[in-house]
PDB file of N, CA and C in Angstrom:
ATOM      1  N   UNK A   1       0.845  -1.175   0.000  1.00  0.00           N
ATOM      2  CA  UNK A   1       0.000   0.000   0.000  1.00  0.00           C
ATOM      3  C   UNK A   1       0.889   1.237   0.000  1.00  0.00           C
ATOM      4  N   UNK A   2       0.763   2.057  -1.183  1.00  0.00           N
ATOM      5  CA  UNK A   2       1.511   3.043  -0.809  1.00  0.00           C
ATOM      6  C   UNK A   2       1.914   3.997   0.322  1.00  0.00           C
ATOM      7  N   UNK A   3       2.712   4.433   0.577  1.00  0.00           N
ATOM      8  CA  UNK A   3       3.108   5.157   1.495  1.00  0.00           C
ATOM      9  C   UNK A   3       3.230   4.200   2.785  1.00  0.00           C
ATOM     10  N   UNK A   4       3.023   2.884   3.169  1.00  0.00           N
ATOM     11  CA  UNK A   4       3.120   2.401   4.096  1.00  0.00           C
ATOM     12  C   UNK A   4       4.665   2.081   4.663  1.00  0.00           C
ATOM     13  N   UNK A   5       4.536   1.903   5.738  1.00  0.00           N
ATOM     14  CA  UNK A   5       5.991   1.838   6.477  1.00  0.00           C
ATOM     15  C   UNK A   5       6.400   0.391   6.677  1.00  0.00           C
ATOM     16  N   UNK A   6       5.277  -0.582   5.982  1.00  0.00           N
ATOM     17  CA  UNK A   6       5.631  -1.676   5.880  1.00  0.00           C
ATOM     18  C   UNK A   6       6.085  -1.969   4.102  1.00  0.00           C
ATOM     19  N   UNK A   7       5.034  -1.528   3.441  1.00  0.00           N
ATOM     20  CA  UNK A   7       4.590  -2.062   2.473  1.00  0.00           C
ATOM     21  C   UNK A   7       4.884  -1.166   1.035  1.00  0.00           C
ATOM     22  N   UNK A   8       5.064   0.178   1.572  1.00  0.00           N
ATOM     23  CA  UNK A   8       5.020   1.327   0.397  1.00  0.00           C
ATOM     24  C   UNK A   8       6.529   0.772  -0.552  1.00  0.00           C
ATOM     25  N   UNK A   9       6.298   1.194  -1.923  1.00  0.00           N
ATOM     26  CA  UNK A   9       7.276   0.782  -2.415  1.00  0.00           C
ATOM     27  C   UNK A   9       7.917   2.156  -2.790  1.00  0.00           C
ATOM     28  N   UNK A  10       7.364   2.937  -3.129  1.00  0.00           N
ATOM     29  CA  UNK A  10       8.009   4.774  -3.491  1.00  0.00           C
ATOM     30  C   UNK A  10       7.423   5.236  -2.556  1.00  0.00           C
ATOM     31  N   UNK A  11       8.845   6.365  -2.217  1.00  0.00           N
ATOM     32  CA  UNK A  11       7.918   7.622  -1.632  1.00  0.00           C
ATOM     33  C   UNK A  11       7.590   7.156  -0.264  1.00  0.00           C
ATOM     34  N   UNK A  12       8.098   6.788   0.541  1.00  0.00           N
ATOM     35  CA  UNK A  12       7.983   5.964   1.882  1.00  0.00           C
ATOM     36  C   UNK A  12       8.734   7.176   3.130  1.00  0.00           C
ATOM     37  N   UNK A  13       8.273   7.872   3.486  1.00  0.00           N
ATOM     38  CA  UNK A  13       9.007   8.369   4.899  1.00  0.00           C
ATOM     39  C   UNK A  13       9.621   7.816   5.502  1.00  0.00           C
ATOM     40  N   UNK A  14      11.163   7.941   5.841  1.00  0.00           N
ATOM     41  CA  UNK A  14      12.198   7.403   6.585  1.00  0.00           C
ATOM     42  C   UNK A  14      12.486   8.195   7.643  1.00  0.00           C
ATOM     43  N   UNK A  15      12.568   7.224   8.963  1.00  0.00           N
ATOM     44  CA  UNK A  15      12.470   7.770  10.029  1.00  0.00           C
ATOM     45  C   UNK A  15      13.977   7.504  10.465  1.00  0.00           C
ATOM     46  N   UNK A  16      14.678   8.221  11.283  1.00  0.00           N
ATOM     47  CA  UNK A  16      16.168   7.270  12.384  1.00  0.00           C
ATOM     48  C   UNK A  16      15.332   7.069  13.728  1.00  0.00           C
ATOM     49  N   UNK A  17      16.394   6.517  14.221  1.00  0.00           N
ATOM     50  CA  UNK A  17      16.290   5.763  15.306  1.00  0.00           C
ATOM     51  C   UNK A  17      15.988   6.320  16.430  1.00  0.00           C
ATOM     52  N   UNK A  18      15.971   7.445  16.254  1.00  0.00           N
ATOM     53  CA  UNK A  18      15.264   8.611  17.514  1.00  0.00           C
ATOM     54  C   UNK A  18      13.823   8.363  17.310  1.00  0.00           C
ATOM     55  N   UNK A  19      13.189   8.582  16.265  1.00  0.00           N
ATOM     56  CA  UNK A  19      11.245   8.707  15.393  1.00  0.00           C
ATOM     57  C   UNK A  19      11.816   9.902  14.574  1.00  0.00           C
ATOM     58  N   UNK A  20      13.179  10.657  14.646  1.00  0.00           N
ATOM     59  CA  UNK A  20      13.484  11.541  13.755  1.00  0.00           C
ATOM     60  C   UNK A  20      13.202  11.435  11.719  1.00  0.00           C
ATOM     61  N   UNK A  21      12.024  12.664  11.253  1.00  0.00           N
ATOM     62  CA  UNK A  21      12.039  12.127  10.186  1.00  0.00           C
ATOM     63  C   UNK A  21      13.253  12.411   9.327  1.00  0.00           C
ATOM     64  N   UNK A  22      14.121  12.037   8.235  1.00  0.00           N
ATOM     65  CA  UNK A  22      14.575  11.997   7.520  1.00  0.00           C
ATOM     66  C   UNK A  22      14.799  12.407   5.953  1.00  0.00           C
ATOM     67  N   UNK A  23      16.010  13.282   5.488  1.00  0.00           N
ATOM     68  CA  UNK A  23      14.910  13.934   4.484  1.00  0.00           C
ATOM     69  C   UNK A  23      14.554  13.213   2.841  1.00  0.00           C
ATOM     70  N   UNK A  24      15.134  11.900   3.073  1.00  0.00           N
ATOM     71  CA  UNK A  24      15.364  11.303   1.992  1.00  0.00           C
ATOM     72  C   UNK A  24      14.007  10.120   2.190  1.00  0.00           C
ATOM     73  N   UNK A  25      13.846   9.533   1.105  1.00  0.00           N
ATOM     74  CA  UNK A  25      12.402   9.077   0.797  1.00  0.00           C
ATOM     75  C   UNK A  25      13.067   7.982   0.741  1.00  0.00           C
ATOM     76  N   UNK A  26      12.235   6.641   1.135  1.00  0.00           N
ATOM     77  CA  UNK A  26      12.556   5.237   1.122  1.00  0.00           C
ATOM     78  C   UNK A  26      11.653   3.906   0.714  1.00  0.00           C
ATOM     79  N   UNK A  27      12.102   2.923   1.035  1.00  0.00           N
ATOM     80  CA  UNK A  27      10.599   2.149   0.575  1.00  0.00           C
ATOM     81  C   UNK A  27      10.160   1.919   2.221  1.00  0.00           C
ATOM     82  N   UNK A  28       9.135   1.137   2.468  1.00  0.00           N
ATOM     83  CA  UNK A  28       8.459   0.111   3.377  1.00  0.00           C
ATOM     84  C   UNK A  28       9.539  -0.772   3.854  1.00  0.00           C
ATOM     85  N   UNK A  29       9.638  -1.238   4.848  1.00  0.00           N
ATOM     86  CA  UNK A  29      10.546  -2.620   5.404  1.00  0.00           C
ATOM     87  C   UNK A  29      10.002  -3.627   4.774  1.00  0.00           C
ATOM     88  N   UNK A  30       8.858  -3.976   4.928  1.00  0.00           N
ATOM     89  CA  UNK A  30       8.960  -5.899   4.107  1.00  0.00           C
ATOM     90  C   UNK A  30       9.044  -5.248   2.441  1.00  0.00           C
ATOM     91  N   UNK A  31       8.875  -4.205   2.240  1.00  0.00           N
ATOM     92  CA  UNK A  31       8.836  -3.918   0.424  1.00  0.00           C
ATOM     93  C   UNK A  31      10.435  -4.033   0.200  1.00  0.00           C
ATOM     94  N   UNK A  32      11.282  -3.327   1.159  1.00  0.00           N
ATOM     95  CA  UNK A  32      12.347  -3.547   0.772  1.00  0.00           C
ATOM     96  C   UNK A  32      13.302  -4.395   1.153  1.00  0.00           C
ATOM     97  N   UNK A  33      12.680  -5.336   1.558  1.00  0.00           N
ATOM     98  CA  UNK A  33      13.249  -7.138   2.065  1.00  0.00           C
ATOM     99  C   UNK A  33      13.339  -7.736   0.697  1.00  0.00           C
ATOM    100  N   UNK A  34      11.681  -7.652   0.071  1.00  0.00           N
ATOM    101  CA  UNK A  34      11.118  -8.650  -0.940  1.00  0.00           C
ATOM    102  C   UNK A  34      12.003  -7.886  -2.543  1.00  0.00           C
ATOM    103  N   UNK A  35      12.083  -6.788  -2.621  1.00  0.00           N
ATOM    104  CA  UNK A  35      13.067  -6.108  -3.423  1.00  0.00           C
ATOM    105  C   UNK A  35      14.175  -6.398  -3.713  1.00  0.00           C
ATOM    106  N   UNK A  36      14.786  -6.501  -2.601  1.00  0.00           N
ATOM    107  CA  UNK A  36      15.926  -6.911  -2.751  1.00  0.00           C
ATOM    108  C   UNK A  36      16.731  -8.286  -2.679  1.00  0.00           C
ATOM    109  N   UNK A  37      15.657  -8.873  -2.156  1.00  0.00           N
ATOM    110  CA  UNK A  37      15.475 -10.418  -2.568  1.00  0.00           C
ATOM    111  C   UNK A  37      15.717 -11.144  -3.948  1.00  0.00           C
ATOM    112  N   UNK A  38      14.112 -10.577  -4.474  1.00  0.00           N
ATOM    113  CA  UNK A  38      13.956 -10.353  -6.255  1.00  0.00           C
ATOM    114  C   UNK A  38      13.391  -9.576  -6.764  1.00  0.00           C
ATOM    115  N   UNK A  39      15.095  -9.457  -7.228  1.00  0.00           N
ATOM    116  CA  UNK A  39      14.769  -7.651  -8.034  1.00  0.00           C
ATOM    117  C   UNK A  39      14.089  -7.598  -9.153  1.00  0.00           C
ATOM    118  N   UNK A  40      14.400  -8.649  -9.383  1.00  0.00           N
ATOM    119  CA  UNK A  40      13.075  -8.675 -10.550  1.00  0.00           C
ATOM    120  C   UNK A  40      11.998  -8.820 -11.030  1.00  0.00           C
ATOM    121  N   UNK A  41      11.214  -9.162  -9.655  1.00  0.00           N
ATOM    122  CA  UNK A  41      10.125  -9.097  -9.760  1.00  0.00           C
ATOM    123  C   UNK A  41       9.028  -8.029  -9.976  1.00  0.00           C
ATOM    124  N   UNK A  42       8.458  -8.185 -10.317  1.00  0.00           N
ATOM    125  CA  UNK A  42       7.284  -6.650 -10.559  1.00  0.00           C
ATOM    126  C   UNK A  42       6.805  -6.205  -9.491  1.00  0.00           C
ATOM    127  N   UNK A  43       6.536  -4.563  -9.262  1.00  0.00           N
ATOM    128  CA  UNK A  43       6.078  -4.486  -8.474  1.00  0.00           C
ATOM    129  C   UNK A  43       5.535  -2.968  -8.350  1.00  0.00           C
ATOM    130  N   UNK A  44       4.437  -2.750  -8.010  1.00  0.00           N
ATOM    131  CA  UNK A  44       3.780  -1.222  -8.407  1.00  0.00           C
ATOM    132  C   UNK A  44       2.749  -0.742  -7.027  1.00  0.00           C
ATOM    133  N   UNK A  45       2.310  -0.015  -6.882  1.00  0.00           N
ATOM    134  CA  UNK A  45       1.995   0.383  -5.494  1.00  0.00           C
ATOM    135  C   UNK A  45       0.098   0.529  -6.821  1.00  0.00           C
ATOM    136  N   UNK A  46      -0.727   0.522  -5.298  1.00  0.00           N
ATOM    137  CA  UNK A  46      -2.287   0.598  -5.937  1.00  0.00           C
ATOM    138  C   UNK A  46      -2.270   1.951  -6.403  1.00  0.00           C
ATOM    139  N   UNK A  47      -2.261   3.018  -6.077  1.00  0.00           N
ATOM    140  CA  UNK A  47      -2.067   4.103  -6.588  1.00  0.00           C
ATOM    141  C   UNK A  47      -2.116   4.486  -7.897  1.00  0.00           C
ATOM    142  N   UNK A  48      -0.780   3.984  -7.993  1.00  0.00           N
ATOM    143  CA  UNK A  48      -0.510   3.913  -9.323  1.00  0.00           C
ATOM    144  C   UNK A  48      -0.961   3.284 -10.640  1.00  0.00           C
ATOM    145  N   UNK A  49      -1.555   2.020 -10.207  1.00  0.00           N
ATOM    146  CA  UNK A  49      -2.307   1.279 -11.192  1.00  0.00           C
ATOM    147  C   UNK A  49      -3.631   1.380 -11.525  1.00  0.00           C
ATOM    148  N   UNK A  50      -3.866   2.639 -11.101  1.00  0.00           N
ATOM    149  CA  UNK A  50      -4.780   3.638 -11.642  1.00  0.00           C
ATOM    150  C   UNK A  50      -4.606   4.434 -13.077  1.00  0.00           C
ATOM    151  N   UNK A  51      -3.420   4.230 -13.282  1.00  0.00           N
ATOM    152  CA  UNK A  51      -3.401   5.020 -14.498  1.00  0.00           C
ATOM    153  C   UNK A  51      -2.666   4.038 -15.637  1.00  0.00           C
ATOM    154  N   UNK A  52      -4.386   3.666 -16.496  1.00  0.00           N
ATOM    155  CA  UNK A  52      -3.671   2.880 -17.310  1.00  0.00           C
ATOM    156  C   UNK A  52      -2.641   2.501 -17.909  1.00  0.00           C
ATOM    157  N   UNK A  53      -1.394   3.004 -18.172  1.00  0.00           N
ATOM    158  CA  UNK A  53      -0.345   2.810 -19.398  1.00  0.00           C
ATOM    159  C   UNK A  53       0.559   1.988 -18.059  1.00  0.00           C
ATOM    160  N   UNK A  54       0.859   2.562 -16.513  1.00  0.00           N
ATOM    161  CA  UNK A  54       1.211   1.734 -16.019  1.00  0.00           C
ATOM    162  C   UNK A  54       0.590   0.582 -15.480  1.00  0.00           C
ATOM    163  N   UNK A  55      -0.476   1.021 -15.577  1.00  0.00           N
ATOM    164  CA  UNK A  55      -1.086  -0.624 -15.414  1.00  0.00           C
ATOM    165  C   UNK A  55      -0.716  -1.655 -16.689  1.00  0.00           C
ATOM    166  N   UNK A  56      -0.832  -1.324 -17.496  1.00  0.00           N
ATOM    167  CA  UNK A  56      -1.254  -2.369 -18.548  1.00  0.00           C
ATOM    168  C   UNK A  56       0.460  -2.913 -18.753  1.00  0.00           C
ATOM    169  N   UNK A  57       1.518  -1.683 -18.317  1.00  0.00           N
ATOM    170  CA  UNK A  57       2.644  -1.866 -18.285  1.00  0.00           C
ATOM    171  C   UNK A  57       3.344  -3.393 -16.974  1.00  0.00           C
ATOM    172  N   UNK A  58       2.779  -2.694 -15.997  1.00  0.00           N
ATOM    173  CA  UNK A  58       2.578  -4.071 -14.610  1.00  0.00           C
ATOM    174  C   UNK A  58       2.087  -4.998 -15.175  1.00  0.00           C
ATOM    175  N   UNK A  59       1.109  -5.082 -15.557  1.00  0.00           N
ATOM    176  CA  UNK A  59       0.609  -6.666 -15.883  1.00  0.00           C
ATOM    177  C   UNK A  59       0.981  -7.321 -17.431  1.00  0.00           C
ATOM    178  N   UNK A  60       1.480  -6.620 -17.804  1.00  0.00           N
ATOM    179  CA  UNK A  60       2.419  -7.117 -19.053  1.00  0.00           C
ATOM    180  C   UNK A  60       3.885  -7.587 -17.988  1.00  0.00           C
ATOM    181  N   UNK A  61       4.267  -7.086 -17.420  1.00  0.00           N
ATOM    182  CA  UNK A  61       5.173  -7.551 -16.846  1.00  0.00           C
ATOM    183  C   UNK A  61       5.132  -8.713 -15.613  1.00  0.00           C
ATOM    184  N   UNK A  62       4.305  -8.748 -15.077  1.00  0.00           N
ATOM    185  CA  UNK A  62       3.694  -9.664 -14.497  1.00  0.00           C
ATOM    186  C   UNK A  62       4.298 -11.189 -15.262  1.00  0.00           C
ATOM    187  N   UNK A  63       3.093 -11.070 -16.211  1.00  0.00           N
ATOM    188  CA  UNK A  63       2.940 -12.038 -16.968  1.00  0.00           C
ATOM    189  C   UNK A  63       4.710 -12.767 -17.909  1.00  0.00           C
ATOM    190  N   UNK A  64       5.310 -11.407 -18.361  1.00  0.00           N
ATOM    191  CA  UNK A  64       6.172 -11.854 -18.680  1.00  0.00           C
ATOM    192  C   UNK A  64       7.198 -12.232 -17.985  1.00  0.00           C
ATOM    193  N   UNK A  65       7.409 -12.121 -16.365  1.00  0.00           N
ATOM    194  CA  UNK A  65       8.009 -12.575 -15.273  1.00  0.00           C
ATOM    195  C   UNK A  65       7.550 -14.015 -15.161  1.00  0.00           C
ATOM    196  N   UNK A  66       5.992 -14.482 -15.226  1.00  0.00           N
ATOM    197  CA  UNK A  66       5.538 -15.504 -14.986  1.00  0.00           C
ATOM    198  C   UNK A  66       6.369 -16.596 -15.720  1.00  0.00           C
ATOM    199  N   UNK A  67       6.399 -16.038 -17.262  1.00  0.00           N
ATOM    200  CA  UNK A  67       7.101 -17.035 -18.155  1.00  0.00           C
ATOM    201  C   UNK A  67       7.980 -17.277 -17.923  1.00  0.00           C
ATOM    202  N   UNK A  68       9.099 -16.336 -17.605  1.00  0.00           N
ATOM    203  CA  UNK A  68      10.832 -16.225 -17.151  1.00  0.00           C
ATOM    204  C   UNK A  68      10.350 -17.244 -16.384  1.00  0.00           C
ATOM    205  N   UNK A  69      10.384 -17.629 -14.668  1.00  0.00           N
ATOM    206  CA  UNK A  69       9.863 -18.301 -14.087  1.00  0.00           C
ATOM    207  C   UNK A  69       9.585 -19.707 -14.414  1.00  0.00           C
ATOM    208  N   UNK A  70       8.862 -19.855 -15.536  1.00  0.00           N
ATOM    209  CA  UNK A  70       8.240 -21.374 -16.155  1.00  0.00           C
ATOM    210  C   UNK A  70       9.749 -21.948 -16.260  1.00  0.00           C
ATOM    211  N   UNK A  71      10.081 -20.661 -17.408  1.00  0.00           N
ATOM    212  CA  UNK A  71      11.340 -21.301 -18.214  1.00  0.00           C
ATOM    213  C   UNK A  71      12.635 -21.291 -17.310  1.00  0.00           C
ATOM    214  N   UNK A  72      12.924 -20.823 -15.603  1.00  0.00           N
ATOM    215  CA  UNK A  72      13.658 -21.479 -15.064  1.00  0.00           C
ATOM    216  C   UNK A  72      13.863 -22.813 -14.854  1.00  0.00           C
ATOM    217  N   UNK A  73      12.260 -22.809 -14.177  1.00  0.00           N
ATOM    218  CA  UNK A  73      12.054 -24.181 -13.313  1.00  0.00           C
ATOM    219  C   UNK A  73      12.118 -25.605 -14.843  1.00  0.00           C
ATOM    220  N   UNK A  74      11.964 -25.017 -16.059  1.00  0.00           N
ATOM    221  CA  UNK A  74      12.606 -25.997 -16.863  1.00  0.00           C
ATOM    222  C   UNK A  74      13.906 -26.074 -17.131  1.00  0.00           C
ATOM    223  N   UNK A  75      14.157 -27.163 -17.788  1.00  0.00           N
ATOM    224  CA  UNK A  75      15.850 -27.618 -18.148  1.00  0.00           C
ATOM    225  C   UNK A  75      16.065 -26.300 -19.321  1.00  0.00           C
ATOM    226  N   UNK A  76      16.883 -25.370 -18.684  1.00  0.00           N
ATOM    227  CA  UNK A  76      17.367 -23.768 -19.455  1.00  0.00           C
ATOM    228  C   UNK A  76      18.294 -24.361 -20.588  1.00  0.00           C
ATOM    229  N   UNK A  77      17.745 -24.050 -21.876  1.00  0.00           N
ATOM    230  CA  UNK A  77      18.331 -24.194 -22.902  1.00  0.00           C
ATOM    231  C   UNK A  77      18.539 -22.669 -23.532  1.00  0.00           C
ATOM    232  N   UNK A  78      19.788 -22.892 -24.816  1.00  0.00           N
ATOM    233  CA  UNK A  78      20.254 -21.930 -25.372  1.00  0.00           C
ATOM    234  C   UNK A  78      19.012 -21.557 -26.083  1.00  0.00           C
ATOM    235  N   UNK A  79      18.301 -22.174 -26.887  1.00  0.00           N
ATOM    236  CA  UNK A  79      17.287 -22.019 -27.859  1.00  0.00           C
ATOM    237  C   UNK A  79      16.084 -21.504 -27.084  1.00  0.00           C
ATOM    238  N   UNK A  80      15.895 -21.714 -25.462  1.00  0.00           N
ATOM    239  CA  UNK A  80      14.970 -21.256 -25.188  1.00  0.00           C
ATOM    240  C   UNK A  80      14.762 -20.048 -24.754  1.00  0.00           C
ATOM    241  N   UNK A  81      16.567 -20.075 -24.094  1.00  0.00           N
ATOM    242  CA  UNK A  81      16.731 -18.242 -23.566  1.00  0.00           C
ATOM    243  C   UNK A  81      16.433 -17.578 -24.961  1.00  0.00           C
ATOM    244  N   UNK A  82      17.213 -17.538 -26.021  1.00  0.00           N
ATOM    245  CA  UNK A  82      17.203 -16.909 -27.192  1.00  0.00           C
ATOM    246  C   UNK A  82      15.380 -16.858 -28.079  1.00  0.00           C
ATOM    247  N   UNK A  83      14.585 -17.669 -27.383  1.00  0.00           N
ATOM    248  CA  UNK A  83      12.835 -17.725 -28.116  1.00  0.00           C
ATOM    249  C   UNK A  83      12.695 -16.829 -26.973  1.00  0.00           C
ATOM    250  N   UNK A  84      12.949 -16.920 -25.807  1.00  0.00           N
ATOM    251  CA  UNK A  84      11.986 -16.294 -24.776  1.00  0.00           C
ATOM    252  C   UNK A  84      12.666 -14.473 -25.036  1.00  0.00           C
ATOM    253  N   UNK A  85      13.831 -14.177 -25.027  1.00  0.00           N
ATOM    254  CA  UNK A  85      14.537 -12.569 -25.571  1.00  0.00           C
ATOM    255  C   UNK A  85      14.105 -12.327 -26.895  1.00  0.00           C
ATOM    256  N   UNK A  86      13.715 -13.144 -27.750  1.00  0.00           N
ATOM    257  CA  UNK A  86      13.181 -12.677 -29.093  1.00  0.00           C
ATOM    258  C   UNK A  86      11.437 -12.557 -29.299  1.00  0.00           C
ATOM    259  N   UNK A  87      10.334 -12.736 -28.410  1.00  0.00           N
ATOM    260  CA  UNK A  87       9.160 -12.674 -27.847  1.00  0.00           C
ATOM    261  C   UNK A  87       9.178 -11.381 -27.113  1.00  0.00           C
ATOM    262  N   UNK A  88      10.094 -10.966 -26.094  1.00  0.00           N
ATOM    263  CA  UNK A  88      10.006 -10.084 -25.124  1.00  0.00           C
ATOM    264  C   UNK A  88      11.498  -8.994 -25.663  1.00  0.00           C
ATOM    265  N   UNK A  89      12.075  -8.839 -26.848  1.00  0.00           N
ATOM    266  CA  UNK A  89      13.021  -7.951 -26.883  1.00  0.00           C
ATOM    267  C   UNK A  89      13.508  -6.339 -26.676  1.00  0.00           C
ATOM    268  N   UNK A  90      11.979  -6.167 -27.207  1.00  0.00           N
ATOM    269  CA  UNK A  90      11.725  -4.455 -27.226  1.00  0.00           C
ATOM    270  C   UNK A  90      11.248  -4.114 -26.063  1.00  0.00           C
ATOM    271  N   UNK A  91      10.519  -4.882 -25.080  1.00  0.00           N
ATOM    272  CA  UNK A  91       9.810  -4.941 -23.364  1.00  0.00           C
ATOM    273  C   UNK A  91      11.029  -5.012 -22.631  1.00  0.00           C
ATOM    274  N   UNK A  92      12.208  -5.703 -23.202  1.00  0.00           N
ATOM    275  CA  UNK A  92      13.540  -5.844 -22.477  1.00  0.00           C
ATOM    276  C   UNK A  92      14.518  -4.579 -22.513  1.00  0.00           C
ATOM    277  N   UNK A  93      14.558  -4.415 -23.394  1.00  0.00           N
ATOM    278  CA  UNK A  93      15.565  -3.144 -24.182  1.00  0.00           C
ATOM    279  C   UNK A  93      14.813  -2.142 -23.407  1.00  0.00           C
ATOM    280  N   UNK A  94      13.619  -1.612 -23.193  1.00  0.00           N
ATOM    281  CA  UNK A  94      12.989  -0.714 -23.034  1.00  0.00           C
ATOM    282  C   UNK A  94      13.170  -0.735 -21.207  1.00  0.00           C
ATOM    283  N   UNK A  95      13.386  -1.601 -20.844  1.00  0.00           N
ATOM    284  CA  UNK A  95      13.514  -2.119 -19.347  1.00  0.00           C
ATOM    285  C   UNK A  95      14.912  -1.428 -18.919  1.00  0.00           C
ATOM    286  N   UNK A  96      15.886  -2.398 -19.851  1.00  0.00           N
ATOM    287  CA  UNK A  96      17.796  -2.568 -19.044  1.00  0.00           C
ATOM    288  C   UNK A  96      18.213  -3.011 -20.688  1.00  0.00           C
ATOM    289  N   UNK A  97      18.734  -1.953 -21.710  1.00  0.00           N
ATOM    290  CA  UNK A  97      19.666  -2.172 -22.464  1.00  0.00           C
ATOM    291  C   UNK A  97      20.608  -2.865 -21.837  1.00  0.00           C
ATOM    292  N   UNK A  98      21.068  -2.273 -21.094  1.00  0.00           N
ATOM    293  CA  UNK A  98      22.293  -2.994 -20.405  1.00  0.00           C
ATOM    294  C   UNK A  98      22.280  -4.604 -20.045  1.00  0.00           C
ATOM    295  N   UNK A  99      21.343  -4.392 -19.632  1.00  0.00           N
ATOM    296  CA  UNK A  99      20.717  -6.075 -18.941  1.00  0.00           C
ATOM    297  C   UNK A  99      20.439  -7.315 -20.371  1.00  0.00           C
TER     298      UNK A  99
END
């Protein structure tokens, strides 16, 4: 839920260890457990998925995480990494050229 101090993923108030607030913005504690866990997983606050283009953007990604996923838990072939980056190339590029 956005803005939560558990859960918010942007835009999260950071407190120190006094209750002092902080002037830099952070995520949620379990948001930024599960983040940094897997970073690659999708992940968008309700807020936000109010406005279609990122919605439709999240659940395109969703879905194409789902597949990544399939195609771990199968025996990872060259031919399959290379079908699954040629399906999702321009969603990738548009993501992490780098990556």
């Amino acid at each position: 839920m956005q803005k939560s101090l558990s859960c918010g993923v942007f835009r999260v108030k950071v407190y120190n260890d006094k209750g002092g607030l902080l002037p830099e913005q952070g995520r949620g504690a379990f948001a930024k457990v599960i983040i940094d866990k897997y970073p690659s997983l999708p992940v968008e606050e309700v807020g936000r998925l109010m406005d279609p283009e990122l919605r439709e953007n999240f659940i395109a990604r969703v879905f194409i995480y789902s597949e990544w996923c399939r195609l771990l838990n199968e025996e990872v072939s060259r031919k399959a990494i290379i079908d699954f980056h040629s399906r999702h190339k321009y969603l990738l590029m548009a993501h992490s050229q780098r990556h």
